[in-house]
PDB file of N, CA and C in Angstrom:
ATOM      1  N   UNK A   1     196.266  78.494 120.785  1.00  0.00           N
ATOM      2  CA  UNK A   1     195.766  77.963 119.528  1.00  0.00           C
ATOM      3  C   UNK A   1     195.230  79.115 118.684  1.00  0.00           C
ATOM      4  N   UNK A   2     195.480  79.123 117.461  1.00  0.00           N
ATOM      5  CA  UNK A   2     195.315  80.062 116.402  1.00  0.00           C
ATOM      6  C   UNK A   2     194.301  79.395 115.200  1.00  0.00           C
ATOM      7  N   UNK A   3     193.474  80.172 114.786  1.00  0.00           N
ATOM      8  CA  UNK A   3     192.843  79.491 113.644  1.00  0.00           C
ATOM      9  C   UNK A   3     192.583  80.673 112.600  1.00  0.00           C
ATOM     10  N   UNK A   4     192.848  80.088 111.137  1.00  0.00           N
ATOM     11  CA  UNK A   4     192.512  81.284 109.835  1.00  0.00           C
ATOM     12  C   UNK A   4     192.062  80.365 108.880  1.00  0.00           C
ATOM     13  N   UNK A   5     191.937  81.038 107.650  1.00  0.00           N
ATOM     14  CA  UNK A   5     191.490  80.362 106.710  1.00  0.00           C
ATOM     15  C   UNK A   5     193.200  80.650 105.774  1.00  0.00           C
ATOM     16  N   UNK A   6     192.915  79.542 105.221  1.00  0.00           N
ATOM     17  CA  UNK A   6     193.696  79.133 103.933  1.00  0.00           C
ATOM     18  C   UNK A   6     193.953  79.772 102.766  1.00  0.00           C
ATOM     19  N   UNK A   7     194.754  80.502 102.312  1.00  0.00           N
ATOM     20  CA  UNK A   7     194.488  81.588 101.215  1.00  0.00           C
ATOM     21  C   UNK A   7     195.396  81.018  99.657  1.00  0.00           C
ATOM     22  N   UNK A   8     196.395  80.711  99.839  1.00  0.00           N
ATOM     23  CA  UNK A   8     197.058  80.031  98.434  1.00  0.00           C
ATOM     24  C   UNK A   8     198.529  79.791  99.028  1.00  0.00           C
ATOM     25  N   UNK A   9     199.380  79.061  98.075  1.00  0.00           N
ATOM     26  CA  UNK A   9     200.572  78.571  98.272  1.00  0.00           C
ATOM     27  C   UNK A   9     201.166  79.764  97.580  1.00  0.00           C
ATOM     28  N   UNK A  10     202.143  80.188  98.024  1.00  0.00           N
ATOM     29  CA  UNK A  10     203.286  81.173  96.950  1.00  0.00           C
ATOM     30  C   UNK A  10     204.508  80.887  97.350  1.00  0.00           C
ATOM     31  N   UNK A  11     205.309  81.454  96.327  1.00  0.00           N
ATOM     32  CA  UNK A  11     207.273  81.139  96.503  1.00  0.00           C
ATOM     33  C   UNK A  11     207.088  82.777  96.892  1.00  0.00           C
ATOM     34  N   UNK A  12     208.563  83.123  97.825  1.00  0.00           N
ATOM     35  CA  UNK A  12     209.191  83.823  97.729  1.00  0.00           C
ATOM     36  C   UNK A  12     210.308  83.525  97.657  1.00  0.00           C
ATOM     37  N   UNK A  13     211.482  85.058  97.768  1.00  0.00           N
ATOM     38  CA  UNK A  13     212.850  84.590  97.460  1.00  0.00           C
ATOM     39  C   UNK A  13     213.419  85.294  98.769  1.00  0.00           C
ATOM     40  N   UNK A  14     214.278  84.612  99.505  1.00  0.00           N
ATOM     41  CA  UNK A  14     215.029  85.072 100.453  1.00  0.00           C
ATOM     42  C   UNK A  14     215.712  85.799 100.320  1.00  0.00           C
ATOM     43  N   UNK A  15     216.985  86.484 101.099  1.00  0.00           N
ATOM     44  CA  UNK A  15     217.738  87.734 101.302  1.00  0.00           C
ATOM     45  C   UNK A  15     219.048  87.094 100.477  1.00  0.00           C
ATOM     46  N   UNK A  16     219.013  85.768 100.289  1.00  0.00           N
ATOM     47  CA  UNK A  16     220.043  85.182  99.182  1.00  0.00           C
ATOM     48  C   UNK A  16     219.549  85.226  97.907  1.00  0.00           C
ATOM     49  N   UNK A  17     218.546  85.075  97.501  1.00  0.00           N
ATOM     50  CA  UNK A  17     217.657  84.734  95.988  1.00  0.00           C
ATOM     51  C   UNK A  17     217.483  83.420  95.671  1.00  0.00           C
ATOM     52  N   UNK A  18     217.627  82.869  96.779  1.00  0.00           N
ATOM     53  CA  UNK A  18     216.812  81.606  97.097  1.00  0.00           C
ATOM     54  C   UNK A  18     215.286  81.637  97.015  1.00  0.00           C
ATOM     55  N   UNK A  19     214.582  80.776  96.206  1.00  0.00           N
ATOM     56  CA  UNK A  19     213.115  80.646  96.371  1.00  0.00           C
ATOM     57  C   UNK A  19     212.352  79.306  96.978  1.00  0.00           C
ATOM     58  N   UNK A  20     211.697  79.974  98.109  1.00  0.00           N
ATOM     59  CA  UNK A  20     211.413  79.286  99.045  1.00  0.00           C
ATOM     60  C   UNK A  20     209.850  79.261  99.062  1.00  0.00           C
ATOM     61  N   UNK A  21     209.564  77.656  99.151  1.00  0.00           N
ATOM     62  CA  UNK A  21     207.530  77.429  98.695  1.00  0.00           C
ATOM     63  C   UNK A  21     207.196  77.635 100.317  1.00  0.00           C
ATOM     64  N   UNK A  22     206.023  78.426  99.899  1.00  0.00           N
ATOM     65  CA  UNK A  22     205.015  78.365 101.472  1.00  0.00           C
ATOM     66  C   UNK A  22     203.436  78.524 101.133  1.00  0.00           C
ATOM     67  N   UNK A  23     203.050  79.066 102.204  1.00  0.00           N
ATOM     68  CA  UNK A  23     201.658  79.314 102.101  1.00  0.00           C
ATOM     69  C   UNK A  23     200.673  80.391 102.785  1.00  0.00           C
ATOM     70  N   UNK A  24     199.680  81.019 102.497  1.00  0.00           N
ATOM     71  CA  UNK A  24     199.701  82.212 103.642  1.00  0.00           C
ATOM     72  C   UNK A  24     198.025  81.529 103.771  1.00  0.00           C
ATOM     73  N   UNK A  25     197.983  82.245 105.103  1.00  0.00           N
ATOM     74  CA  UNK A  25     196.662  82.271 105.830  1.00  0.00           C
ATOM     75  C   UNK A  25     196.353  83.803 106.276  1.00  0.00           C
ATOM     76  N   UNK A  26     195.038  84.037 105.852  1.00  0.00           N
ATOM     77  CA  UNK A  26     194.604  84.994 106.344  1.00  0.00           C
ATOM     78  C   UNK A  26     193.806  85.533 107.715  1.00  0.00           C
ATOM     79  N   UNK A  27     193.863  86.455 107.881  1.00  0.00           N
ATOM     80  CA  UNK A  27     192.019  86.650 108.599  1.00  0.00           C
ATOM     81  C   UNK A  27     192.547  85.682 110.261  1.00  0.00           C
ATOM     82  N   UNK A  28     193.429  85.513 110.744  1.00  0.00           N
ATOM     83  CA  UNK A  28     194.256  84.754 111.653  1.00  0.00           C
ATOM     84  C   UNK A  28     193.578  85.366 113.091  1.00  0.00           C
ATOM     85  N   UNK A  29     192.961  84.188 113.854  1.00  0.00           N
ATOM     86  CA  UNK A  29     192.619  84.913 115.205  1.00  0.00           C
ATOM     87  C   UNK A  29     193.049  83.650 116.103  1.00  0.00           C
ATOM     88  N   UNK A  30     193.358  84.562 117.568  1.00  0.00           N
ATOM     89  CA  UNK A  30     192.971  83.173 118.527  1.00  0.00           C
ATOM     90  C   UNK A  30     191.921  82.465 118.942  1.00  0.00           C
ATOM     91  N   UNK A  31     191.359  81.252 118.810  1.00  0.00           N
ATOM     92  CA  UNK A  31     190.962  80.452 119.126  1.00  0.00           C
ATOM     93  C   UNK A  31     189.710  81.042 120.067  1.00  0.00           C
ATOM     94  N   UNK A  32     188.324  80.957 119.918  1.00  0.00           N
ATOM     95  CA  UNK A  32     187.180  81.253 120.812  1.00  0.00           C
ATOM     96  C   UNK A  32     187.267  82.811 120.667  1.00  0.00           C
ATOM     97  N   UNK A  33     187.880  83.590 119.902  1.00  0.00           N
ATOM     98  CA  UNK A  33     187.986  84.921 119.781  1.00  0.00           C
ATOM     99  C   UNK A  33     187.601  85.743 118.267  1.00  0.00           C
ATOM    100  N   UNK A  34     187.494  86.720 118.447  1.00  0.00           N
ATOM    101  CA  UNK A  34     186.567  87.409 116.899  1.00  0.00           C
ATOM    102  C   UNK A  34     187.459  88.248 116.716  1.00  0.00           C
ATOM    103  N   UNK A  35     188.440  89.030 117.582  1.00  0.00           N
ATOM    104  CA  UNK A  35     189.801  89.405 116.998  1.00  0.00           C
ATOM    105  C   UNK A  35     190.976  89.114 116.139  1.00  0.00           C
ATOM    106  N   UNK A  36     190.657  89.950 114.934  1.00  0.00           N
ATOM    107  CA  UNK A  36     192.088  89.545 114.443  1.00  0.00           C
ATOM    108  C   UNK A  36     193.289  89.736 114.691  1.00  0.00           C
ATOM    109  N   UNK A  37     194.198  88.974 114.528  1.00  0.00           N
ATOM    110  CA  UNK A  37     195.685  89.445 115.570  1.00  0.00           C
ATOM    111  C   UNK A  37     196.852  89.718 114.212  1.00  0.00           C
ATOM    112  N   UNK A  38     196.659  89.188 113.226  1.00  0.00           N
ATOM    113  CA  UNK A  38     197.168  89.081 111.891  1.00  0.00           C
ATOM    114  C   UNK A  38     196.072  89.238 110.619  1.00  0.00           C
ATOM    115  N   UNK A  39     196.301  89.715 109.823  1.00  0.00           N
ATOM    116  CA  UNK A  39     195.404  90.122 108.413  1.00  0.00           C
ATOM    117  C   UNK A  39     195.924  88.821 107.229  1.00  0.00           C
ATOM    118  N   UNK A  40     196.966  88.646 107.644  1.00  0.00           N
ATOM    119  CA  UNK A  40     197.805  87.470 106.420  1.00  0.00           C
ATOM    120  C   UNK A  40     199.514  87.192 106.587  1.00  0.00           C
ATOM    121  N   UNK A  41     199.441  86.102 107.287  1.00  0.00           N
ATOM    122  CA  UNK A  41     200.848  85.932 107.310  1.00  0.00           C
ATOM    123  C   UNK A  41     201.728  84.470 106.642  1.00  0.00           C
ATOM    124  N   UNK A  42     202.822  84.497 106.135  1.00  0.00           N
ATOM    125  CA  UNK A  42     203.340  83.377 105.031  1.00  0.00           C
ATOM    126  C   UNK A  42     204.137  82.852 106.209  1.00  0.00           C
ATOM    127  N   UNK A  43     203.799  81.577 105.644  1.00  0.00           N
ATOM    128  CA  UNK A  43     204.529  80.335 106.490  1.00  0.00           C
ATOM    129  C   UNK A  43     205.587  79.097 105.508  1.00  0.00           C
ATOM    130  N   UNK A  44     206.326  79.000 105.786  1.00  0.00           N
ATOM    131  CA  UNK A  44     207.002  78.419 105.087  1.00  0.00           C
ATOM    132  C   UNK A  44     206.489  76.784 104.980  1.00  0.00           C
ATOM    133  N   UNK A  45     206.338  76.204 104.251  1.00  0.00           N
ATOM    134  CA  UNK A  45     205.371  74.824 104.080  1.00  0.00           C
ATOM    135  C   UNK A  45     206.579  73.430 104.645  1.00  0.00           C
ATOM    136  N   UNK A  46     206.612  73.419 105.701  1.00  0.00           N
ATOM    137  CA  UNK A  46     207.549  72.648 106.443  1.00  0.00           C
ATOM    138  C   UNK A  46     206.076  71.723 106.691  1.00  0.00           C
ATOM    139  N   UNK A  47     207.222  70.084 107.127  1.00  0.00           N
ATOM    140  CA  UNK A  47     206.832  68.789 107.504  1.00  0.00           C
ATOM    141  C   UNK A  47     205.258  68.837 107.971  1.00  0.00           C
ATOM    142  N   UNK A  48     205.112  69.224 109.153  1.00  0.00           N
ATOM    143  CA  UNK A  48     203.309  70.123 109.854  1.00  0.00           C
ATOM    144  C   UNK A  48     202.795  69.852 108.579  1.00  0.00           C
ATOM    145  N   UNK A  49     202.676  71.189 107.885  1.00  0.00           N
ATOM    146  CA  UNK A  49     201.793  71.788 106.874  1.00  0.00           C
ATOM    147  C   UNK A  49     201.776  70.508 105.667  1.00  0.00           C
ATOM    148  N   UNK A  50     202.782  69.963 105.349  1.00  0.00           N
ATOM    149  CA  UNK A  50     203.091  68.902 103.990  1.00  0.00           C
ATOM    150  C   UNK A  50     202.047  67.916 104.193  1.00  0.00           C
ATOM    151  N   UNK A  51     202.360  67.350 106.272  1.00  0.00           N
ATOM    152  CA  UNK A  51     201.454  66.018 106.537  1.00  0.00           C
ATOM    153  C   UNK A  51     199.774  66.028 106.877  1.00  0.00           C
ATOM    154  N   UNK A  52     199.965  67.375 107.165  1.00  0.00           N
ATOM    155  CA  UNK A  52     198.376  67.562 107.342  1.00  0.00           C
ATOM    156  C   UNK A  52     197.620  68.227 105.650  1.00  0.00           C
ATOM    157  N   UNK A  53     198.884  68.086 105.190  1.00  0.00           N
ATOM    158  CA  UNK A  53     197.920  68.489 103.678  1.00  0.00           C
ATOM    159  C   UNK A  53     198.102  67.425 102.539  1.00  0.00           C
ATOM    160  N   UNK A  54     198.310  66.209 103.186  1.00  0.00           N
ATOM    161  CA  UNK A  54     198.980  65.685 101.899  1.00  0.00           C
ATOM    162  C   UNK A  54     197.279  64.937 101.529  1.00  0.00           C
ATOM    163  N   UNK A  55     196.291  64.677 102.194  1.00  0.00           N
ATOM    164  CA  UNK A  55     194.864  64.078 101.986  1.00  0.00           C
ATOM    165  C   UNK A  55     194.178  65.094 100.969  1.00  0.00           C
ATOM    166  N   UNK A  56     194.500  66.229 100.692  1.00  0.00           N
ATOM    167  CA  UNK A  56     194.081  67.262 100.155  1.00  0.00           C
ATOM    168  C   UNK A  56     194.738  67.670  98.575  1.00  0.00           C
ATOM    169  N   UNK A  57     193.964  67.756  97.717  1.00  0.00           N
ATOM    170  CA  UNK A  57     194.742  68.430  96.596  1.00  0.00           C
ATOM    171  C   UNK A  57     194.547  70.035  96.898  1.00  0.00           C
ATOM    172  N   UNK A  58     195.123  70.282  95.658  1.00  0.00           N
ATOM    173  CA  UNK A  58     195.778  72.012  96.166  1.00  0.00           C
ATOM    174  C   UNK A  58     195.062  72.858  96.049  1.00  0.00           C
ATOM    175  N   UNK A  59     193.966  72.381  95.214  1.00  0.00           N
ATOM    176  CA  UNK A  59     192.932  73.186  94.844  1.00  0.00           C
ATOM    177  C   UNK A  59     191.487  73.248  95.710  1.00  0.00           C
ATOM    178  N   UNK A  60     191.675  72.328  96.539  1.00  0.00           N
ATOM    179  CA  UNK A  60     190.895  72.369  98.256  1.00  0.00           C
ATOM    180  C   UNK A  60     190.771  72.768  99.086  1.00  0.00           C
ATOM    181  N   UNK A  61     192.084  73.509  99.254  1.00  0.00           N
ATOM    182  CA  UNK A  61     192.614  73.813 100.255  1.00  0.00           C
ATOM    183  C   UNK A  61     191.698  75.176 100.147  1.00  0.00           C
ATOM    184  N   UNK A  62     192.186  76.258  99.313  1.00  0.00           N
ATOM    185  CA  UNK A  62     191.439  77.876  99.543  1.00  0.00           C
ATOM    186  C   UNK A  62     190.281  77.725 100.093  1.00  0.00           C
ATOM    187  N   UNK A  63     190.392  78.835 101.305  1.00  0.00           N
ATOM    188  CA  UNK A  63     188.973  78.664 102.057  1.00  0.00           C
ATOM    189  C   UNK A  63     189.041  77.948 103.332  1.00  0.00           C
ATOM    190  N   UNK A  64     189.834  76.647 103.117  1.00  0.00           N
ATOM    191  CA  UNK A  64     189.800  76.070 104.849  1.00  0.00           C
ATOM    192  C   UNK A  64     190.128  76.488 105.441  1.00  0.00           C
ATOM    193  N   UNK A  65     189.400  76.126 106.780  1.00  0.00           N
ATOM    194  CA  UNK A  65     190.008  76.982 108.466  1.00  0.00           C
ATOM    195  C   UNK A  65     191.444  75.972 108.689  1.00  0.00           C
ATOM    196  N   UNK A  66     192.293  76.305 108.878  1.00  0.00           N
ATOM    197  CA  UNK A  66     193.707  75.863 109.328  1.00  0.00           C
ATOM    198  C   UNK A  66     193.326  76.344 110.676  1.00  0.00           C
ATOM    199  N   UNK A  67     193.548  75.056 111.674  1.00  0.00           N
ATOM    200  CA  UNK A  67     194.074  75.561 113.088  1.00  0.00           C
ATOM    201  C   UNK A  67     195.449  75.169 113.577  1.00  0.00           C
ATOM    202  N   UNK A  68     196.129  76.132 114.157  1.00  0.00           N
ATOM    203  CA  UNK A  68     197.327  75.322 114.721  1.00  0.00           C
ATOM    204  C   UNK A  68     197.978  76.410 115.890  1.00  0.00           C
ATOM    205  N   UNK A  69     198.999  75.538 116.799  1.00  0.00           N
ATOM    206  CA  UNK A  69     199.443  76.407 117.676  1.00  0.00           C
ATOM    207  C   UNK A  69     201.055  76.994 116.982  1.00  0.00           C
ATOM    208  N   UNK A  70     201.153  78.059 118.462  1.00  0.00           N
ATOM    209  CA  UNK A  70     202.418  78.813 117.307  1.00  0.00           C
ATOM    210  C   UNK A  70     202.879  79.700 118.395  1.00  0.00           C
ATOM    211  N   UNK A  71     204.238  80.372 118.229  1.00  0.00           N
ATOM    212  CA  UNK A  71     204.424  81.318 119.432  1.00  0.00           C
ATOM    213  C   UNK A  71     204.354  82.579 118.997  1.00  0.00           C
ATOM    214  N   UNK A  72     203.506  83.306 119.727  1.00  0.00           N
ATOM    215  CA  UNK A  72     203.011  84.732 119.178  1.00  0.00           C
ATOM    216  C   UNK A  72     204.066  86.045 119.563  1.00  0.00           C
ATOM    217  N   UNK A  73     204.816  86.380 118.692  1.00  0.00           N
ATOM    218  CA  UNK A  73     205.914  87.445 118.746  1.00  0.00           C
ATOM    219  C   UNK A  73     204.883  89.189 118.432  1.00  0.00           C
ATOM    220  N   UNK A  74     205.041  89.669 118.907  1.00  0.00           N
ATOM    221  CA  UNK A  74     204.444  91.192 119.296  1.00  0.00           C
ATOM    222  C   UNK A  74     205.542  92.211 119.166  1.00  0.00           C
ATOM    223  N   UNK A  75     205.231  93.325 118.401  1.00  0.00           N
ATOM    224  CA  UNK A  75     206.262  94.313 118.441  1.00  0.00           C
ATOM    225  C   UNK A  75     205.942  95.616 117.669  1.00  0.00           C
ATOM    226  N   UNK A  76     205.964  96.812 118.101  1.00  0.00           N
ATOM    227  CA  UNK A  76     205.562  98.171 117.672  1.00  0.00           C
ATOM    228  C   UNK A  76     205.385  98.303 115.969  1.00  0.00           C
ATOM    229  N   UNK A  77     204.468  98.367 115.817  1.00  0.00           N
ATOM    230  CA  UNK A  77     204.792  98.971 114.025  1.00  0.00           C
ATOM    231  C   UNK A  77     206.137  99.348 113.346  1.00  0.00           C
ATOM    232  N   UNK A  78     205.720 100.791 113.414  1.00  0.00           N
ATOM    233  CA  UNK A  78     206.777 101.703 113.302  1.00  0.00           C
ATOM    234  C   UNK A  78     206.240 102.623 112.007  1.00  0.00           C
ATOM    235  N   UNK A  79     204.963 102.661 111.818  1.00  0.00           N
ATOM    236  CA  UNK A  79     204.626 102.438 110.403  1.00  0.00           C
ATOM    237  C   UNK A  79     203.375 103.141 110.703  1.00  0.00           C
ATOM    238  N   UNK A  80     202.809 103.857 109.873  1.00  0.00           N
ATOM    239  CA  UNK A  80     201.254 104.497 109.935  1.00  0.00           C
ATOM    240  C   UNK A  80     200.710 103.568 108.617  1.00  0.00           C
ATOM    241  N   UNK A  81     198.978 102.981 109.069  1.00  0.00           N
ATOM    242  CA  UNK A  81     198.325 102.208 108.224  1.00  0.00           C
ATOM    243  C   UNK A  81     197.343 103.534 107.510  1.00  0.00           C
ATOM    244  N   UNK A  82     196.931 103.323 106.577  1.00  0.00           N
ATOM    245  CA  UNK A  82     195.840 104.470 105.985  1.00  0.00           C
ATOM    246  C   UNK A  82     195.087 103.892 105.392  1.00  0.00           C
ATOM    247  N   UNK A  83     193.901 103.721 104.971  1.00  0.00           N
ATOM    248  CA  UNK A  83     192.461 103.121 104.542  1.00  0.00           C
ATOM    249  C   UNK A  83     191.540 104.661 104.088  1.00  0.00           C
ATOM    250  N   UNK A  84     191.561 104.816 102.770  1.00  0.00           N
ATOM    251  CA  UNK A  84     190.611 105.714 102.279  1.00  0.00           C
ATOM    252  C   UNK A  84     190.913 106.955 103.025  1.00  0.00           C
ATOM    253  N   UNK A  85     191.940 107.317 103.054  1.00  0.00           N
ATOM    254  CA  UNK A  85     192.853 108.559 103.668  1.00  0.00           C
ATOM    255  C   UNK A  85     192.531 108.651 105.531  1.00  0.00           C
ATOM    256  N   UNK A  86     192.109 107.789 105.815  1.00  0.00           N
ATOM    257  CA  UNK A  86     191.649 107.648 107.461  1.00  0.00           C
ATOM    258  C   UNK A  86     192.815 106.616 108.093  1.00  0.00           C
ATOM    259  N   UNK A  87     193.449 107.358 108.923  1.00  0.00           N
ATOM    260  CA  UNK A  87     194.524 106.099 109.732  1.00  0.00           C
ATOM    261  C   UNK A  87     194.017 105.308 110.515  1.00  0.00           C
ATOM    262  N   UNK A  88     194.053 103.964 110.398  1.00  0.00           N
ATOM    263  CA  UNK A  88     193.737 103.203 111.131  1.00  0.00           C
ATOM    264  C   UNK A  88     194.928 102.224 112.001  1.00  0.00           C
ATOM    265  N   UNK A  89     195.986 102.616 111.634  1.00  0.00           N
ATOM    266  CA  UNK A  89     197.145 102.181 112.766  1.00  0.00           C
ATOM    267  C   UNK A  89     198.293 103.009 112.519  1.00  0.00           C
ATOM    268  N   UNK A  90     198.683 103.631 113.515  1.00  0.00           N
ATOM    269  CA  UNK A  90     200.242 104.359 113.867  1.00  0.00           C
ATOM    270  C   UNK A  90     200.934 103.315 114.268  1.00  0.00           C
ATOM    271  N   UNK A  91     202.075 104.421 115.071  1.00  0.00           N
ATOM    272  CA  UNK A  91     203.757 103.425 115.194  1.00  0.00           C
ATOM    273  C   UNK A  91     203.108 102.606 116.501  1.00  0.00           C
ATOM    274  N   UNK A  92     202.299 103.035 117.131  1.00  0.00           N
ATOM    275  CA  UNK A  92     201.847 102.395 118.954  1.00  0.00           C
ATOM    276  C   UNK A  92     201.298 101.480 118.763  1.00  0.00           C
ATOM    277  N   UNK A  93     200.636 101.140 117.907  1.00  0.00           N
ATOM    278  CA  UNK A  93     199.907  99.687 117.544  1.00  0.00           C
ATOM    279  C   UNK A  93     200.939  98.409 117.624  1.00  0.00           C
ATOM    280  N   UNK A  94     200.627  97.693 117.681  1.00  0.00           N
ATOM    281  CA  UNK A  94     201.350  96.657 117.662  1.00  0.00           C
ATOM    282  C   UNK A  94     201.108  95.562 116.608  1.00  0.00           C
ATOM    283  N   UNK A  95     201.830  94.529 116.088  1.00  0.00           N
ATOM    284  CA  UNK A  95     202.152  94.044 114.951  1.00  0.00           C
ATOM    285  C   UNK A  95     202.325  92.852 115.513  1.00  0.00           C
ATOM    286  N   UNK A  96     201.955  91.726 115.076  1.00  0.00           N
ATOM    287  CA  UNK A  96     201.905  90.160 115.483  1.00  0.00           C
ATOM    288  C   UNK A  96     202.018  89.569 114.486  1.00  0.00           C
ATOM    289  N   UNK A  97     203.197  88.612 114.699  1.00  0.00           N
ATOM    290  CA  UNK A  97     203.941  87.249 113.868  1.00  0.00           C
ATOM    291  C   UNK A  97     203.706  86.317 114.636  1.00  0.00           C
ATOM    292  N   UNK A  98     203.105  85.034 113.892  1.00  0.00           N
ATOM    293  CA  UNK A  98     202.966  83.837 114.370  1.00  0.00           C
ATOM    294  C   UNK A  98     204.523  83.071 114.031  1.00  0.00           C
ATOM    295  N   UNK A  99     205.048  82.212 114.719  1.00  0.00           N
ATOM    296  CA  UNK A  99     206.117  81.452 114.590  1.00  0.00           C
ATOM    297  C   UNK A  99     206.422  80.133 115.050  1.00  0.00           C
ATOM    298  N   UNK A 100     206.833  79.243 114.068  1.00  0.00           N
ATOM    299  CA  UNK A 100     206.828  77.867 114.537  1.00  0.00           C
ATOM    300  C   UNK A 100     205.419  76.617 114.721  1.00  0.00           C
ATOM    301  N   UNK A 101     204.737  77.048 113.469  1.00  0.00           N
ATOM    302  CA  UNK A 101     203.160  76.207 113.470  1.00  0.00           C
ATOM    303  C   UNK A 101     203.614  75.017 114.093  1.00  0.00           C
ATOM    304  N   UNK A 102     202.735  74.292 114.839  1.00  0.00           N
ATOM    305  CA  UNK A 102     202.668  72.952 115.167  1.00  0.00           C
ATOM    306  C   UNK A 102     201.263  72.824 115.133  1.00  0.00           C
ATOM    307  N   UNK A 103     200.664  71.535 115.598  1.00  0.00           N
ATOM    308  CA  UNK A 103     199.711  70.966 115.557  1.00  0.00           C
ATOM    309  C   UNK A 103     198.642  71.271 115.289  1.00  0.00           C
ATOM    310  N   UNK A 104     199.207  71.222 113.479  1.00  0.00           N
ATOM    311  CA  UNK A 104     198.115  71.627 112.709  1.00  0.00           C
ATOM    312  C   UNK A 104     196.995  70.871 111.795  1.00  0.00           C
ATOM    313  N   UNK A 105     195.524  71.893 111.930  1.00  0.00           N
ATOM    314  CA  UNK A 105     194.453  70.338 111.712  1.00  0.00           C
ATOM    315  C   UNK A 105     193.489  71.439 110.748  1.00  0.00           C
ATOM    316  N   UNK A 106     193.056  71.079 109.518  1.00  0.00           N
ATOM    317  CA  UNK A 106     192.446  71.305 108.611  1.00  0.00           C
ATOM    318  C   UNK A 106     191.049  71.343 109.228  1.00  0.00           C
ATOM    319  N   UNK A 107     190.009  72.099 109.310  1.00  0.00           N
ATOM    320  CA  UNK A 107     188.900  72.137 110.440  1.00  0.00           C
ATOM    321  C   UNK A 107     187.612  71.776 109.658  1.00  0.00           C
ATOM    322  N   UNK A 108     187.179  72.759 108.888  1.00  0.00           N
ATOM    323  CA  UNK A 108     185.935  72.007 108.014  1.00  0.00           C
ATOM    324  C   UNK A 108     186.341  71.392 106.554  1.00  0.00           C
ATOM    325  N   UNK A 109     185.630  69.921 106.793  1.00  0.00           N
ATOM    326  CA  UNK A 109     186.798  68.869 106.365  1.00  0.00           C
ATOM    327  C   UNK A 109     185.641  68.741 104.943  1.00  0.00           C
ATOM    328  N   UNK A 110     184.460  69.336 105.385  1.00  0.00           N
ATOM    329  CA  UNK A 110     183.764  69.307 103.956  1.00  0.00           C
ATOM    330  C   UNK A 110     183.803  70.535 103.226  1.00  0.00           C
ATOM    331  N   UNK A 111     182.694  70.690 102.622  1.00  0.00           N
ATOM    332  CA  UNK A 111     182.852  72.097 101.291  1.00  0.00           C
ATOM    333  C   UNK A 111     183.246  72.585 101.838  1.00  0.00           C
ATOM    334  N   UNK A 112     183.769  73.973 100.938  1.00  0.00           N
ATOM    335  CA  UNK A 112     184.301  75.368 101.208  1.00  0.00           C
ATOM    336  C   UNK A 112     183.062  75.928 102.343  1.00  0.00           C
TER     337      UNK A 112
END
């Protein structure tokens, strides 16, 4: 189980120029953990995401904790990160994609 907060809906366009609606979550950790495993990753707004958001207008959403499960894909950078000229990740680090949300539940159901 994975939980983040809610950051906004955006289109992108696929490797056809197809534009495709989703949504990204940020700040993404596992469950009972203070590690982040992802900084912000886009999910494509499939059936899951539509039915657990349809109680919600759109403008509610920024800010909620989204929890849901997902299969966690891992794989080398390849890439040096830099922050104020200080590296904070080379190629050895590793890089995490969430894939395939399921059972997903909107968590604090009041204010932001």
């Amino acid at each position: 189980m994975f939980v983040g907060k809610f950051s906004n809906f955006q289109t992108k366009s696929n490797d056809f120029g197809e534009d495709l609606y989703g949504l990204v979550i940020k700040s993404i950790k596992k469950m009972n953990s203070n590690k982040i495993i992802s900084e912000s990753q886009w999910f494509n707004l499939g059936e899951g995401f539509k039915k657990t958001f349809a109680k919600y207008k759109d403008e509610e959403l920024p800010g909620k904790k989204i929890k849901f499960e997902a299969a966690l894909e891992s794989s080398k950078k390849g890439y040096y990160t830099y922050r104020d000229n200080v590296l904070i990740s080379g190629p050895d680090d590793l890089e995490h994609k969430l894939l395939r949300p399921t059972k997903i539940k909107v968590l604090n159901l009041g204010a932001n």
